[in-house]
C-alpha atoms as a PDB file:
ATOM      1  CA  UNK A   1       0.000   0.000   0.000  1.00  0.00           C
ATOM      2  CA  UNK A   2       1.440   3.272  -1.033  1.00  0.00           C
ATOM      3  CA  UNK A   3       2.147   5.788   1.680  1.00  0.00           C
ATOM      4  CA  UNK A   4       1.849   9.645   1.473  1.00  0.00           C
ATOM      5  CA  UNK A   5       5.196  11.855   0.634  1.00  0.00           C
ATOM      6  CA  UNK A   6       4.910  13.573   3.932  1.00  0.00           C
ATOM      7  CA  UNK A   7       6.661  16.785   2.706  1.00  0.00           C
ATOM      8  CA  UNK A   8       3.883  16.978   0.281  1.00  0.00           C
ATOM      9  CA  UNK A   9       1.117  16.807   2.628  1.00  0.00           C
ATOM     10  CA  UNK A  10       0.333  18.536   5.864  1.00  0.00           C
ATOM     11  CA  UNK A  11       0.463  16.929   9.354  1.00  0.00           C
ATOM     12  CA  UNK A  12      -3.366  16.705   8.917  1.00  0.00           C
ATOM     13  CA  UNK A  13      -3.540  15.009   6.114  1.00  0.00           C
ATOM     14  CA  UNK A  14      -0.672  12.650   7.464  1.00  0.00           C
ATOM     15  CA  UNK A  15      -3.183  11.910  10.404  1.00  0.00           C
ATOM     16  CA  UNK A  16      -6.374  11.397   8.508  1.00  0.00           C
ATOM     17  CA  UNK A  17      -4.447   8.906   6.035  1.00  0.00           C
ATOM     18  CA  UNK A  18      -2.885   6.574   8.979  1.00  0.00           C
ATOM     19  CA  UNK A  19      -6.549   6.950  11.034  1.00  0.00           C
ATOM     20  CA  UNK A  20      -8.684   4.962   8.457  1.00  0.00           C
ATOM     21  CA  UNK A  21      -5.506   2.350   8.494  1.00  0.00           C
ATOM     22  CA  UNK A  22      -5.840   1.749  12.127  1.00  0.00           C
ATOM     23  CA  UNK A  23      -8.506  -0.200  13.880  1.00  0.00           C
ATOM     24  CA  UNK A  24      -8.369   0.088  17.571  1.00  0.00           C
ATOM     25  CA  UNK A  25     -10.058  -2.884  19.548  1.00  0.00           C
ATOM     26  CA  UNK A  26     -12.527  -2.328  22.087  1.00  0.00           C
ATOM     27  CA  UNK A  27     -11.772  -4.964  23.926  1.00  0.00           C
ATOM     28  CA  UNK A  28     -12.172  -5.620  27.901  1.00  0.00           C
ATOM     29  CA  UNK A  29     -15.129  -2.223  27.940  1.00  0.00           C
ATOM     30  CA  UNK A  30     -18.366  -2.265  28.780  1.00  0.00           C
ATOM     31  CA  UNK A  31     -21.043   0.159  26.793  1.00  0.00           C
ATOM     32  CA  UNK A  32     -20.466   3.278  28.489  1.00  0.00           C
ATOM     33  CA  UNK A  33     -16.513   2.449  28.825  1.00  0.00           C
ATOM     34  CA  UNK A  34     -16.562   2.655  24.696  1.00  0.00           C
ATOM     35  CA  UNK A  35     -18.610   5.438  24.346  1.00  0.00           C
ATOM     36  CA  UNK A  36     -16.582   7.245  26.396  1.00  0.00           C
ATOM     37  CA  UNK A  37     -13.393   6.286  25.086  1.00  0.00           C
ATOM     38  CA  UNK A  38     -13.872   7.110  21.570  1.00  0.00           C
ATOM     39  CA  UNK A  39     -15.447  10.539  22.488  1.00  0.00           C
ATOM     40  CA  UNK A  40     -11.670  11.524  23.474  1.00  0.00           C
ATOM     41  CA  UNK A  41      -9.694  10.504  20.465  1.00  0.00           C
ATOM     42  CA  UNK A  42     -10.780  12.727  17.599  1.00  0.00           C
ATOM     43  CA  UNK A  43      -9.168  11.658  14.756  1.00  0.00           C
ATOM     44  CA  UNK A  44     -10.259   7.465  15.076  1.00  0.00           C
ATOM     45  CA  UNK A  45     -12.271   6.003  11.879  1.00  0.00           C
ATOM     46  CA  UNK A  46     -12.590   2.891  12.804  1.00  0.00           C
ATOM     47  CA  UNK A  47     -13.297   0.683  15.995  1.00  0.00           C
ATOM     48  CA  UNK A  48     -13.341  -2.950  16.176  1.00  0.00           C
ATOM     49  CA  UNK A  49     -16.702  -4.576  18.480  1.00  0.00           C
ATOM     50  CA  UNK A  50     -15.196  -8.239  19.433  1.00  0.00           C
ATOM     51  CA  UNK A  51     -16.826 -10.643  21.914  1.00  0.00           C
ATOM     52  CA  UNK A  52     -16.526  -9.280  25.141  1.00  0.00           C
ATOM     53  CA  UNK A  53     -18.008  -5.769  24.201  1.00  0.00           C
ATOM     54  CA  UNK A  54     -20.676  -7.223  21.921  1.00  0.00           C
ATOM     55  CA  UNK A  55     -22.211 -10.065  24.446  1.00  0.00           C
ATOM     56  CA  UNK A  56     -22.353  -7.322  27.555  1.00  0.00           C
ATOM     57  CA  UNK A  57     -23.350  -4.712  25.259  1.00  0.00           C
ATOM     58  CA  UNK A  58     -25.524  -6.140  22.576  1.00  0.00           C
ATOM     59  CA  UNK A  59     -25.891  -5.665  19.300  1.00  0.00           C
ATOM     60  CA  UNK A  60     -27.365  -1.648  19.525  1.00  0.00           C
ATOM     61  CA  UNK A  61     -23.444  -0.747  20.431  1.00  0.00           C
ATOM     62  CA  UNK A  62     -22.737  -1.046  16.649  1.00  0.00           C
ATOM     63  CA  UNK A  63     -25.340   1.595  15.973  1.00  0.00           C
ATOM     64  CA  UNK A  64     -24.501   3.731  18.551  1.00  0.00           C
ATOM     65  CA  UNK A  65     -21.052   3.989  17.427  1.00  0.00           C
ATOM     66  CA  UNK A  66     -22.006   4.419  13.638  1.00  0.00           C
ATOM     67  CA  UNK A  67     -23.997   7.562  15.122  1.00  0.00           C
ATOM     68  CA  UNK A  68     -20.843   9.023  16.361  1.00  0.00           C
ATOM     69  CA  UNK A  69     -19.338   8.869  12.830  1.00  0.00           C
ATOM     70  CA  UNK A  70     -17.268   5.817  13.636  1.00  0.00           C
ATOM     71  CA  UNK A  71     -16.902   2.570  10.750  1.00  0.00           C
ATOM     72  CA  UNK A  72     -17.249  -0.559  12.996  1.00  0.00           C
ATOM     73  CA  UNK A  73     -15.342  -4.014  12.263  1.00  0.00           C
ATOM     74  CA  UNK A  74     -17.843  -6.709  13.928  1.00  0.00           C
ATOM     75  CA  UNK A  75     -15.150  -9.370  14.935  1.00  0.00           C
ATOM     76  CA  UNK A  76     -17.292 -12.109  16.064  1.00  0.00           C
ATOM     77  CA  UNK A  77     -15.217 -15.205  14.206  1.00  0.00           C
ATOM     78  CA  UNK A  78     -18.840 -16.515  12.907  1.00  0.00           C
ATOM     79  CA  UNK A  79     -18.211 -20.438  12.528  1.00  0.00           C
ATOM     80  CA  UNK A  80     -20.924 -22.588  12.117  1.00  0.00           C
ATOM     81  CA  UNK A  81     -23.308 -24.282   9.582  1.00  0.00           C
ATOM     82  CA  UNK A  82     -23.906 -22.795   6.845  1.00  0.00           C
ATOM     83  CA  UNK A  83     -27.482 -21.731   7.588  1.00  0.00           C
ATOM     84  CA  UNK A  84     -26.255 -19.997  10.697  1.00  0.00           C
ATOM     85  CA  UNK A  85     -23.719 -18.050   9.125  1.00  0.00           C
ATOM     86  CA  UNK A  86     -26.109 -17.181   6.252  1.00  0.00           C
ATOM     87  CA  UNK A  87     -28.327 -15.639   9.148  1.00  0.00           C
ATOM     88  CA  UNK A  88     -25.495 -14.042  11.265  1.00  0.00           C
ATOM     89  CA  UNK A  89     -23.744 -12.244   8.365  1.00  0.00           C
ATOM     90  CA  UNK A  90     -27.455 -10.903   7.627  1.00  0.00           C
ATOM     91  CA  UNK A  91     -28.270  -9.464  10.638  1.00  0.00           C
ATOM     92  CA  UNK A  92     -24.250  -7.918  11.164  1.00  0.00           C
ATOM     93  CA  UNK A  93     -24.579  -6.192   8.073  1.00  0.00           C
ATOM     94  CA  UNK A  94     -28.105  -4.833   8.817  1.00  0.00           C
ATOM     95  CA  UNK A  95     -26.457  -3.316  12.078  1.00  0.00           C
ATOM     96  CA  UNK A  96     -24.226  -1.136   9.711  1.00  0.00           C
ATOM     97  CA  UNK A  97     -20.895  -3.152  10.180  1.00  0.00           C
ATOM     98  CA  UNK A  98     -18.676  -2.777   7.054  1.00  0.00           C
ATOM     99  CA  UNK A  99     -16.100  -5.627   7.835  1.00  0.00           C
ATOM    100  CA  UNK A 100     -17.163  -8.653   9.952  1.00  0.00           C
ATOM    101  CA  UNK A 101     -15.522 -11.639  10.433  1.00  0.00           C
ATOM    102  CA  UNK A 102     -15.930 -15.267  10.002  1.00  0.00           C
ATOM    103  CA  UNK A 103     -13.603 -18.242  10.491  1.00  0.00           C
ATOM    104  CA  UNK A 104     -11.975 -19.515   6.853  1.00  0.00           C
ATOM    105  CA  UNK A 105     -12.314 -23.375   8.551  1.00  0.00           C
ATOM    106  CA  UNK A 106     -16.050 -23.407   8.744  1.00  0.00           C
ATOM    107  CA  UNK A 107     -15.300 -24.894   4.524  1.00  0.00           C
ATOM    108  CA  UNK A 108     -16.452 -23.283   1.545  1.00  0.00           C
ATOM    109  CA  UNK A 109     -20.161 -24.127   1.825  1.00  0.00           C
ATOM    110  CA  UNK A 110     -20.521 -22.232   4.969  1.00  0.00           C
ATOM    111  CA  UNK A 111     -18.225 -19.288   3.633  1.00  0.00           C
ATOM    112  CA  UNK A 112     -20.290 -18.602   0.126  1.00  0.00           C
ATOM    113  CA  UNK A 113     -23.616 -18.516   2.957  1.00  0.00           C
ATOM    114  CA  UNK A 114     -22.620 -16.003   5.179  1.00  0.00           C
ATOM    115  CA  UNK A 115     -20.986 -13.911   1.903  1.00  0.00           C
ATOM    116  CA  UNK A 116     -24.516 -14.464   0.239  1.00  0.00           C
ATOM    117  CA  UNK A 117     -26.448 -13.376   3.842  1.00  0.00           C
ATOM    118  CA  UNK A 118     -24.417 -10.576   3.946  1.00  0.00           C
ATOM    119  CA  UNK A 119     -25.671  -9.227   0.683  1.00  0.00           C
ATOM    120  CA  UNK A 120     -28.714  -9.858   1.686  1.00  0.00           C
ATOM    121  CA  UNK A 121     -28.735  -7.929   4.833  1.00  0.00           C
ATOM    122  CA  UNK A 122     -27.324  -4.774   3.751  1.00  0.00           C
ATOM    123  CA  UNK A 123     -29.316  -4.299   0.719  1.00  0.00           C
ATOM    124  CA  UNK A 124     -32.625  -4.963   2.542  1.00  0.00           C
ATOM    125  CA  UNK A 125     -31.145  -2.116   5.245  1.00  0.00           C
ATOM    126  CA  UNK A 126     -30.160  -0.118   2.307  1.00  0.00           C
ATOM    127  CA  UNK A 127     -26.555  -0.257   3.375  1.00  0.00           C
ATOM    128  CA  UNK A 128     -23.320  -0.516   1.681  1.00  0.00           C
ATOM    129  CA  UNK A 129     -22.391  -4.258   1.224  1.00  0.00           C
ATOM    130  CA  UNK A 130     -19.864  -5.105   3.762  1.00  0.00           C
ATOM    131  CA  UNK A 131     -16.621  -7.015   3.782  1.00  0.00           C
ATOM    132  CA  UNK A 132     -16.454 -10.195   4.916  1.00  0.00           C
ATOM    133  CA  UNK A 133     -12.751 -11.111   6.843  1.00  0.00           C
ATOM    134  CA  UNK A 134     -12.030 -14.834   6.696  1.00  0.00           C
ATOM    135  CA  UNK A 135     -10.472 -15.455   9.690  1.00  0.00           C
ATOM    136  CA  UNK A 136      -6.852 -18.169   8.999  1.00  0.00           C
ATOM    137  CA  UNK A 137      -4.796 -18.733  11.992  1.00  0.00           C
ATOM    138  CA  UNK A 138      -5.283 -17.007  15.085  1.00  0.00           C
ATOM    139  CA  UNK A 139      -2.024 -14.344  15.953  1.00  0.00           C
ATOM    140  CA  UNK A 140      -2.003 -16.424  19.556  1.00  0.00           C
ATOM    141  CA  UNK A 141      -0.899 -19.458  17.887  1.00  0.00           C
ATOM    142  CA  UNK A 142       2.763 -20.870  18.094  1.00  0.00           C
ATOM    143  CA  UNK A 143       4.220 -22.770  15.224  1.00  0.00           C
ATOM    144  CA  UNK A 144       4.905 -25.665  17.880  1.00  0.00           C
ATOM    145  CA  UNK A 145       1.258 -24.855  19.735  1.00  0.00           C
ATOM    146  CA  UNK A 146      -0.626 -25.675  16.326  1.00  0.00           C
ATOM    147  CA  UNK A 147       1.417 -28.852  15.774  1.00  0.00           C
ATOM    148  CA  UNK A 148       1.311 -30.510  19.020  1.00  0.00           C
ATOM    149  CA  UNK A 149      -2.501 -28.738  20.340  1.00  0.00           C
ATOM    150  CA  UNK A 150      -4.378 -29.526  16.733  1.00  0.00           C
ATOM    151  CA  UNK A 151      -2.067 -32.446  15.163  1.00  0.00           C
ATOM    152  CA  UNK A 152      -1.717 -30.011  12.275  1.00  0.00           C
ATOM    153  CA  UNK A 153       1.617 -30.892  11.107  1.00  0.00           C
ATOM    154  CA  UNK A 154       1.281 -28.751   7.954  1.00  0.00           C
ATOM    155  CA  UNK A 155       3.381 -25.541   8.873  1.00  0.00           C
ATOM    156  CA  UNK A 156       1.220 -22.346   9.578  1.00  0.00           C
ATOM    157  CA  UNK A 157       2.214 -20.264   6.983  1.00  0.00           C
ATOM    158  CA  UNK A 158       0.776 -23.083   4.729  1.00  0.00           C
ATOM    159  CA  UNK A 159      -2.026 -23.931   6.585  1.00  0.00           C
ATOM    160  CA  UNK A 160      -3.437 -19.760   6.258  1.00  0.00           C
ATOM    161  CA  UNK A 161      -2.376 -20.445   2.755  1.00  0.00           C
ATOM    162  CA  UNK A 162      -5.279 -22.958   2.573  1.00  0.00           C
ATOM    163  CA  UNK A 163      -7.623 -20.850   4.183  1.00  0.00           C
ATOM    164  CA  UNK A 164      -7.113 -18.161   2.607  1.00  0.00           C
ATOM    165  CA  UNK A 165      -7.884 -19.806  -0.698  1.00  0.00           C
ATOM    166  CA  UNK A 166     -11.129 -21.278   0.379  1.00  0.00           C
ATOM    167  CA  UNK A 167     -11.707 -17.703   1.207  1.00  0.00           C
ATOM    168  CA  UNK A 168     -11.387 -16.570  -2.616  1.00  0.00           C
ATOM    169  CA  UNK A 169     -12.893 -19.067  -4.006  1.00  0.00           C
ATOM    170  CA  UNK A 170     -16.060 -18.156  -1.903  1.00  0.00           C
ATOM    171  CA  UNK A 171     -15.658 -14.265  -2.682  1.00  0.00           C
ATOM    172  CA  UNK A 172     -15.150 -13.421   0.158  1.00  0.00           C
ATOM    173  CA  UNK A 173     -13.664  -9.853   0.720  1.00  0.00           C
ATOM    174  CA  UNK A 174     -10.747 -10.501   2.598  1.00  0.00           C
ATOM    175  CA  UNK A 175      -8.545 -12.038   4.855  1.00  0.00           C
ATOM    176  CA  UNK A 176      -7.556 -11.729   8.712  1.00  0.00           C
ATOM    177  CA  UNK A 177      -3.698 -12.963   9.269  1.00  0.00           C
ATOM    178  CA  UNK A 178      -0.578 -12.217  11.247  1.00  0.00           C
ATOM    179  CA  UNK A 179       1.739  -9.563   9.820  1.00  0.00           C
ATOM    180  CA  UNK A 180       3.998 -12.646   9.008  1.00  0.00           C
ATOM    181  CA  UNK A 181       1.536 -14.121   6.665  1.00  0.00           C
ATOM    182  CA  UNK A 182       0.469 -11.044   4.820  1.00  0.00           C
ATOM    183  CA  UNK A 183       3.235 -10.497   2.561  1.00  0.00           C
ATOM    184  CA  UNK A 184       3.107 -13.957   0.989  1.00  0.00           C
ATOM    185  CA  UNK A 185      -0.687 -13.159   0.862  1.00  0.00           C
ATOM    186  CA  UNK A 186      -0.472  -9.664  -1.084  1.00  0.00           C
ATOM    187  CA  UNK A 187       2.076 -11.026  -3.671  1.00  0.00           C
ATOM    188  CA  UNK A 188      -1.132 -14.102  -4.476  1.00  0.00           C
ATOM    189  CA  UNK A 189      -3.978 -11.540  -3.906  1.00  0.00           C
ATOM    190  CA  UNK A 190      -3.770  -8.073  -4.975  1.00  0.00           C
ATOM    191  CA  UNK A 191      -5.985  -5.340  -3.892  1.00  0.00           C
ATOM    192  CA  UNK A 192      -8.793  -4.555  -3.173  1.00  0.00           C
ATOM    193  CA  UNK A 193      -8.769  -8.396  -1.778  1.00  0.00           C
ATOM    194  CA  UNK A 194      -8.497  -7.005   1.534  1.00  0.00           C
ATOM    195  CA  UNK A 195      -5.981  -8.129   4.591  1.00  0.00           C
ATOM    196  CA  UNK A 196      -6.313  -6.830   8.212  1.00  0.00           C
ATOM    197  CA  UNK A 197      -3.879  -7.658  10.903  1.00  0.00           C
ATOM    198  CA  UNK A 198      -3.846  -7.955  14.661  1.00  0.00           C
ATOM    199  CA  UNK A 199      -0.336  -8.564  16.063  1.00  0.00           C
ATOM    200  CA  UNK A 200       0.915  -5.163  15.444  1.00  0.00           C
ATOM    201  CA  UNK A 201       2.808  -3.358  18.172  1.00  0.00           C
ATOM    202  CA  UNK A 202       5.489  -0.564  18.363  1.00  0.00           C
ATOM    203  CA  UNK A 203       8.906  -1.689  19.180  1.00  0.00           C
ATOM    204  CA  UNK A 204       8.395  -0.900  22.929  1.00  0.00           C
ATOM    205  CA  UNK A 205       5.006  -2.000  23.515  1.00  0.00           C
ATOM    206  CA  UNK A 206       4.333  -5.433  25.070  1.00  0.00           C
ATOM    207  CA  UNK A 207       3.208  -7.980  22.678  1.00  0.00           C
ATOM    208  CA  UNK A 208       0.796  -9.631  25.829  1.00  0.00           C
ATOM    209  CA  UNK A 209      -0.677 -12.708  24.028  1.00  0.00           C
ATOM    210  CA  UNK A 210       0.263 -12.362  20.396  1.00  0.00           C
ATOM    211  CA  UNK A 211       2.778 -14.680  19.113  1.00  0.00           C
ATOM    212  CA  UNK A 212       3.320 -12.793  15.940  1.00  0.00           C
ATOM    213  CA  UNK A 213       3.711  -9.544  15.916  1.00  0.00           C
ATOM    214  CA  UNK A 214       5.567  -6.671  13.556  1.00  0.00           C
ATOM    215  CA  UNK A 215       6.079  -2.517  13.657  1.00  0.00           C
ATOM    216  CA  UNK A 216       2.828  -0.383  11.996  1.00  0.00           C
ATOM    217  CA  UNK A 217       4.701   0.575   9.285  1.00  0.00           C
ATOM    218  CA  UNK A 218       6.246  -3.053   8.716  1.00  0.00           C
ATOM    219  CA  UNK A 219       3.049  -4.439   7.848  1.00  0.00           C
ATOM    220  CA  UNK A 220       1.945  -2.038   5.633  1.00  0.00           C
ATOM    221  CA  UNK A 221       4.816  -2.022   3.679  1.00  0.00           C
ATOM    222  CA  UNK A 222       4.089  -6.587   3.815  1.00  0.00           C
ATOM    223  CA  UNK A 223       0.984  -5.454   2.365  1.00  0.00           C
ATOM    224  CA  UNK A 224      -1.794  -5.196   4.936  1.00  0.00           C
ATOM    225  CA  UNK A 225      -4.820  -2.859   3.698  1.00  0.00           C
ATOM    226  CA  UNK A 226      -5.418  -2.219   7.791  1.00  0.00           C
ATOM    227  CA  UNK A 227      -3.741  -2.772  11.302  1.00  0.00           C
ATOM    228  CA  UNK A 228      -5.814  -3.872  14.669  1.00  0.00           C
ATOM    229  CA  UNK A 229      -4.445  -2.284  18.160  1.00  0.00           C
ATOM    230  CA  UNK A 230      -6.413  -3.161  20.950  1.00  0.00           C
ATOM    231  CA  UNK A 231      -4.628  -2.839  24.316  1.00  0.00           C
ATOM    232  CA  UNK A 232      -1.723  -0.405  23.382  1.00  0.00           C
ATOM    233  CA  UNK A 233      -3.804   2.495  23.079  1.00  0.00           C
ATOM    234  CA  UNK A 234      -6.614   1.131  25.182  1.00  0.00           C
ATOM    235  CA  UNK A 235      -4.795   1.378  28.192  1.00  0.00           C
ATOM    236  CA  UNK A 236      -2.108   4.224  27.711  1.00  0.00           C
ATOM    237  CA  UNK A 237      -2.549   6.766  30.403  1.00  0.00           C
ATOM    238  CA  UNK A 238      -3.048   9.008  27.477  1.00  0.00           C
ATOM    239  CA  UNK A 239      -4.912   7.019  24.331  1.00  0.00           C
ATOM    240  CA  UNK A 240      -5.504  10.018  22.190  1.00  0.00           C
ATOM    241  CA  UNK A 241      -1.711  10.924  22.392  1.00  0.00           C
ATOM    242  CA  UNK A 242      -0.112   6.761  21.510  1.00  0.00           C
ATOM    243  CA  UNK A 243      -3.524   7.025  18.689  1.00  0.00           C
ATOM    244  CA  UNK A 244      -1.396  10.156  17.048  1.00  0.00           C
ATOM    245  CA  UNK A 245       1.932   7.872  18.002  1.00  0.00           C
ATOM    246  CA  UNK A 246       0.766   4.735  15.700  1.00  0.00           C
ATOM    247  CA  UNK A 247      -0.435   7.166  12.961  1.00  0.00           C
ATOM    248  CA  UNK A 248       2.844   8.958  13.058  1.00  0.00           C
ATOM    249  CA  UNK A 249       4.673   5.446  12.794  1.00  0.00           C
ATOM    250  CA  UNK A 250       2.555   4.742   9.646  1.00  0.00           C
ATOM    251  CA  UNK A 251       3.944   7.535   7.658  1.00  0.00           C
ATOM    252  CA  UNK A 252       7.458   8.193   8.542  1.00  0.00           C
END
């Protein structure tokens, strides 16, 4: 992904370009916890509802940040039959969510479903069409971890490989992968085939329970359209200041 020639644009500009590339997780709040903390970091685009938020908060906490101007990545790892993931991909994209997630080992069947749900859902909410994320190999795994915990002897790198072409070939939008995956990824799937990674961290943050991790601007130079940060800026002592931080380490 190109980057902007920064003594071309101003610092403004600079900002607004890195902000739609970074998704910051909402993970570990409550309702009021996220409305409150996106209210103090002007310049975020995009928020990303996982589990914990979503099952205290319910499903109106999509809308309600879509009201304060926010684009919301529903990460909810859908992975089920096919005729549940046709219905759960319907009613996420009638919420407003414009990438949600779904796991790339639910099979092909159960992938071209919730793409075809999707559709559905957002047209009858006269919405944009939404991306759908395969999810391949979760950032927490360890190349011995997924050998000895799932008898998956293929190598990881391989094994997203897989996925990620099940994802294709059920047009789906995009993938989910580690920074370490996404460059082989980008060189077999060219944009706008979309690839979002967790597992990102500046050089001094703490990498708590991702395995596989790389700088901001490292990944986007591997090729990821988008970067997740969850705890990094959800717990500095001053979010809105390590927010300009990771857009600053975009674009130098």
């Amino acid at each position: 992904m190109p980057q902007p020639q920064l003594s071309k644009i101003s610092n403004e500009d600079s900002v607004s370009w890195a902000s739609e590339r970074i998704i910051v997780a909402l993970d570990g709040m409550n309702e009021n916890d996220a409305l409150n903390f996106v209210s103090i970091i002007p310049a975020l685009r995009w928020v990303k509802v996982g589990c914990e938020l979503f099952t205290i908060a319910g499903p109106h906490i999509v809308q309600k940040l879509r009201k304060k101007g926010l684009r919301v990545f529903l990460d909810l790892k859908f992975h089920d039959i096919p005729t549940t993931m046709a219905g759960a991909c319907k009613s996420a994209a009638q919420l407003g969510a414009e990438l949600i997630t779904v796991h790339a080992s639910a099979g092909s069947e159960a992938l071209k479903s919730a793409q075809d749900g999707a559709m559905v859902g957002a047209t009858m909410a006269d919405l944009p069409q939404p991306t759908l994320l395969a999810v391949t190999v979760l950032t927490s795994w360890d190349t011995d971890s997924f050998a000895k915990q799932l008898a998956i002897q293929e190598p990881v790198a391989d094994y997203v490989d897989r996925l990620a072409r099940l994802a294709v070939l059920a047009k789906i939008g995009g993938c989910v992968c580690s920074p370490f995956e996404v460059g082989r990824l980008r060189c077999i799937y060219p944009e706008p085939f979309r690839l979002v990674t967790p597992g990102v961290r500046l050089d001094f943050s703490p990498v708590n329970d991702q395995q596989r991790v790389m700088t901001p601007s490292q990944a986007l130079q591997s090729g990821a359209s988008q970067i997740v940060i969850g705890r990094p800026i959800t717990t500095s002592l001053n979010p809105k200041q390590t927010f300009l931080e990771y857009c600053q380490a975009l674009t130098c």
